[in-house]
C-alpha atoms as a PDB file:
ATOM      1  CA  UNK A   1       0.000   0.000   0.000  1.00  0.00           C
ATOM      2  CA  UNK A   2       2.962   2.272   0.533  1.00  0.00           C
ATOM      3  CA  UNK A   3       4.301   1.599  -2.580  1.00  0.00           C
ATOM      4  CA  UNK A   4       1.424   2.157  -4.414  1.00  0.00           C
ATOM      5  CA  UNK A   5       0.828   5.751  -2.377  1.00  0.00           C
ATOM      6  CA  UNK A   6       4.301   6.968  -3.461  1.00  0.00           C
ATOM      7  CA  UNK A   7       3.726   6.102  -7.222  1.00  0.00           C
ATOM      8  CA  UNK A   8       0.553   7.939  -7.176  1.00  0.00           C
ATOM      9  CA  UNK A   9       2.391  10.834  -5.200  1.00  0.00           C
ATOM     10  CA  UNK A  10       5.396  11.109  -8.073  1.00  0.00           C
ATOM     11  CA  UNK A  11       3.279  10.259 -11.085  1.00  0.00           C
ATOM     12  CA  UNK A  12       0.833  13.283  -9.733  1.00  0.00           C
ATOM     13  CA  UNK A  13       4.197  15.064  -9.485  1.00  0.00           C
ATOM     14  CA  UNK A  14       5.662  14.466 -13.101  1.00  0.00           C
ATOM     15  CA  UNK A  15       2.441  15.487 -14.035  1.00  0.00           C
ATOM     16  CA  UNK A  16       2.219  18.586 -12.343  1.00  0.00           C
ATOM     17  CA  UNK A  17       5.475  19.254 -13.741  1.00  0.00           C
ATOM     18  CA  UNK A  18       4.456  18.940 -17.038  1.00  0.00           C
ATOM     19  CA  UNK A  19       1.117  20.490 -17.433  1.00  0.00           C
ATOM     20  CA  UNK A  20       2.948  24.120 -15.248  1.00  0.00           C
ATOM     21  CA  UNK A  21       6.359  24.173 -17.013  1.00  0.00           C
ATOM     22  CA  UNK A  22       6.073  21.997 -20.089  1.00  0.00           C
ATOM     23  CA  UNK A  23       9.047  19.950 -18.350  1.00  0.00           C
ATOM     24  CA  UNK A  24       9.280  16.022 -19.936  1.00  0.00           C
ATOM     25  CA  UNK A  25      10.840  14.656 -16.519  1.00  0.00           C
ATOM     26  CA  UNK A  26       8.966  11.813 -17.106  1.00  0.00           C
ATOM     27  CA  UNK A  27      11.192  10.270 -20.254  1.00  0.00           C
ATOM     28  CA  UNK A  28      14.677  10.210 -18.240  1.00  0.00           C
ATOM     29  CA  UNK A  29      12.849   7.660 -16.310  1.00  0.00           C
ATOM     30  CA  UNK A  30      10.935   5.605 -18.719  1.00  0.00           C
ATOM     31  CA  UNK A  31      12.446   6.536 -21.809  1.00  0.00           C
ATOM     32  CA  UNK A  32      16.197   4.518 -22.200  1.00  0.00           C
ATOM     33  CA  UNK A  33      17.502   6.514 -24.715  1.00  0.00           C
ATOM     34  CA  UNK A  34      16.658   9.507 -23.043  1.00  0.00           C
ATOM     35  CA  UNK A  35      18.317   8.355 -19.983  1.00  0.00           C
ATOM     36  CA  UNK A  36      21.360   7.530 -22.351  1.00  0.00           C
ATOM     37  CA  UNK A  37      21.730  11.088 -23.933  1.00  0.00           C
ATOM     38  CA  UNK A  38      20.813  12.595 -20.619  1.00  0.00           C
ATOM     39  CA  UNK A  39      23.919  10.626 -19.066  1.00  0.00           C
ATOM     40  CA  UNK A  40      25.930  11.422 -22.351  1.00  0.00           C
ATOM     41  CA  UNK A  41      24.845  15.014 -22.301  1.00  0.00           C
ATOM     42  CA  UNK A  42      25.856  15.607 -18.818  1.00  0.00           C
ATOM     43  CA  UNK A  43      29.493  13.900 -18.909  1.00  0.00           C
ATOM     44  CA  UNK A  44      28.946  11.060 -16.686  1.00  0.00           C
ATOM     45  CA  UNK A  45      30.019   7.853 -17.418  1.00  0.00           C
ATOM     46  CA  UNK A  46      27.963   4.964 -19.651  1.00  0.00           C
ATOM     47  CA  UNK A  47      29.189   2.047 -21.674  1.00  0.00           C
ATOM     48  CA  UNK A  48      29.663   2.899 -25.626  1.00  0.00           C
ATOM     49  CA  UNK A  49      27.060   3.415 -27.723  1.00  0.00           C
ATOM     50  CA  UNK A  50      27.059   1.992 -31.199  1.00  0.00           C
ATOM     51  CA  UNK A  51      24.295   3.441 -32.336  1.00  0.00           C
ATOM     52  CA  UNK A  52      20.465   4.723 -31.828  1.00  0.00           C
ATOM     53  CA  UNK A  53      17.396   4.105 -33.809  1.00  0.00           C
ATOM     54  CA  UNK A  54      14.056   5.343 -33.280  1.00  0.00           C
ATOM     55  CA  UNK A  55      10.176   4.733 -34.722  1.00  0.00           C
ATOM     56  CA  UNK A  56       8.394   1.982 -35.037  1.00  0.00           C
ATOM     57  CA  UNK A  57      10.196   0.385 -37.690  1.00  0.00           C
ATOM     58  CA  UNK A  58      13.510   1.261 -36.262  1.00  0.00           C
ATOM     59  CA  UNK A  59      15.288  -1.982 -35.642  1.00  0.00           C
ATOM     60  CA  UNK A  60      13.403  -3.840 -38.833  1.00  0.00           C
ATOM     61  CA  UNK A  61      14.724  -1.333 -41.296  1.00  0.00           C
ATOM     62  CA  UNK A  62      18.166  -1.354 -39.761  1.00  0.00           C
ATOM     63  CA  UNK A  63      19.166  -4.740 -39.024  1.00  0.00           C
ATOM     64  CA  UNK A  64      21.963  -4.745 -41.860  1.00  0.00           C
ATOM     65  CA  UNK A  65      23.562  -2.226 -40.178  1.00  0.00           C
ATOM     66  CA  UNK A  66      23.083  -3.453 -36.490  1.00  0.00           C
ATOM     67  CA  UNK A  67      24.855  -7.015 -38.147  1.00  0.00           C
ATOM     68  CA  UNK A  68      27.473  -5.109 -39.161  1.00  0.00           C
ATOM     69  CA  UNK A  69      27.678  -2.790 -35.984  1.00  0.00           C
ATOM     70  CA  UNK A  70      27.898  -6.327 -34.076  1.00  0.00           C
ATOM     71  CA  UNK A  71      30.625  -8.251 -36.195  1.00  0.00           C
ATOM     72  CA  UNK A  72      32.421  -4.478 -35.765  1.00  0.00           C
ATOM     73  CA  UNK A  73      32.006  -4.787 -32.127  1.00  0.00           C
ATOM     74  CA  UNK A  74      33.397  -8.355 -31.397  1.00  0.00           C
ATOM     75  CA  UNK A  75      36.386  -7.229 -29.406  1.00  0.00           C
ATOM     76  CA  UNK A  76      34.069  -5.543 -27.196  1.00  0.00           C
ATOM     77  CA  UNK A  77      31.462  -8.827 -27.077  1.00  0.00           C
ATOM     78  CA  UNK A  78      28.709  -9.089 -26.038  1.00  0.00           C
ATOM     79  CA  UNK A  79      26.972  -6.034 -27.252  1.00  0.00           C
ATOM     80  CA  UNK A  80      23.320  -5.237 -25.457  1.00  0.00           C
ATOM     81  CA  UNK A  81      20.567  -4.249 -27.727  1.00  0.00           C
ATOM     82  CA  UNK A  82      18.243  -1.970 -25.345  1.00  0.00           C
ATOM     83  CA  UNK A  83      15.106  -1.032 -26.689  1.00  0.00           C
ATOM     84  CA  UNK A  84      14.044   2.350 -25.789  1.00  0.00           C
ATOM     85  CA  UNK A  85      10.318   2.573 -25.575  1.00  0.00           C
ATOM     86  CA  UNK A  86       8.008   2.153 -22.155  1.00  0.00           C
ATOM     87  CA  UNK A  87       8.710  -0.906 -20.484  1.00  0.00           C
ATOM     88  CA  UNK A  88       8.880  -2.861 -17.080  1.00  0.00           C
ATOM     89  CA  UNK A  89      12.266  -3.854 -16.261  1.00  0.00           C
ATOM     90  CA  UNK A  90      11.648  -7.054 -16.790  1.00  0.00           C
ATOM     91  CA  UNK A  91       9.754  -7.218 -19.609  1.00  0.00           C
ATOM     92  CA  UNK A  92      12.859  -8.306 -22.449  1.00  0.00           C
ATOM     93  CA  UNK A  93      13.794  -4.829 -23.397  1.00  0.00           C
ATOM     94  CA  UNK A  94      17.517  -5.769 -23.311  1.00  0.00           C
ATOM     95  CA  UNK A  95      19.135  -8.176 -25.293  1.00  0.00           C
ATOM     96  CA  UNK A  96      22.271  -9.749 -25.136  1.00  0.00           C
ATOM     97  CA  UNK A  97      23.833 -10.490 -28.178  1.00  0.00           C
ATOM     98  CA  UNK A  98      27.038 -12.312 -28.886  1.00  0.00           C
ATOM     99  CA  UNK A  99      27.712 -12.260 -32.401  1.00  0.00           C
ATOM    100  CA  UNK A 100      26.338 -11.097 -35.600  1.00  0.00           C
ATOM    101  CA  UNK A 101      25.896 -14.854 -36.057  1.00  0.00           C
ATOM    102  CA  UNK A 102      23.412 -15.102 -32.521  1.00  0.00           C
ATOM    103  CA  UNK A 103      21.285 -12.054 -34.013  1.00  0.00           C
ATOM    104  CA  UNK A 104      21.387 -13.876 -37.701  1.00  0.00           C
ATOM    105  CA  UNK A 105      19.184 -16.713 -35.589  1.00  0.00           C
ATOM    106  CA  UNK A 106      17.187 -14.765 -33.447  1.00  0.00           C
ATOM    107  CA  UNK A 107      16.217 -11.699 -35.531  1.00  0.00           C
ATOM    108  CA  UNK A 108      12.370 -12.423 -34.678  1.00  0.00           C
ATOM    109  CA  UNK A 109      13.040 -11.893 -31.105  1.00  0.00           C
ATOM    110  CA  UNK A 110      14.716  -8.902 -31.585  1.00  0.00           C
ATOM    111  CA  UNK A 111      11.671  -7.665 -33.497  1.00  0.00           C
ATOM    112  CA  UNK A 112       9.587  -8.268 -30.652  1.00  0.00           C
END
């Protein structure tokens, strides 16, 4: 029950937030790639990123390019494929993938 009280209280928060001062607060904390360029924007640390797509179609319409950023990246294996849209933590938005070879064989689960 306490839980659920201090959701309420931040989500009535964010809101407040947004509908006042236009502020997106919100998307650093559901919104990965936000979180990324927020932490890349601000100088603090973060593994290497390879690359970002976004839309709908994003990681269908690039997947020659995210084999090749892969096979690029072998030295560096395993490379994590985070999606960036709304999600629970645990809900498969991060993919581990150890070769262009492993996301050859499992491009339908990355299109999930």
């Amino acid at each position: 029950e306490m839980y659920e009280h201090m959701v309420l209280i931040r989500l009535r928060s964010l809101a407040a937030l947004q509908r006042r001062f236009g502020r997106d607060d919100a998307l650093i904390e559901k919104d990965k790639c936000r979180m990324v360029e927020w932490l890349r924007d601000n100088g603090l640390r973060q593994p290497p990123l390879l690359a970002q797509w976004r839309g709908p179609n994003a990681t269908s319409s690039k997947m020659a390019a995210l084999n090749a950023l892969v096979a690029n990246a072998a030295p560096r294996s395993p490379v994590y494929l985070k999606c960036c849209h709304l999600t629970q933590g645990r809900a498969d938005s991060v993919l581990k993938v150890s070769s262009a070879t492993w996301l050859d064989t499992h491009e339908t689960k990355v299109h999930a």
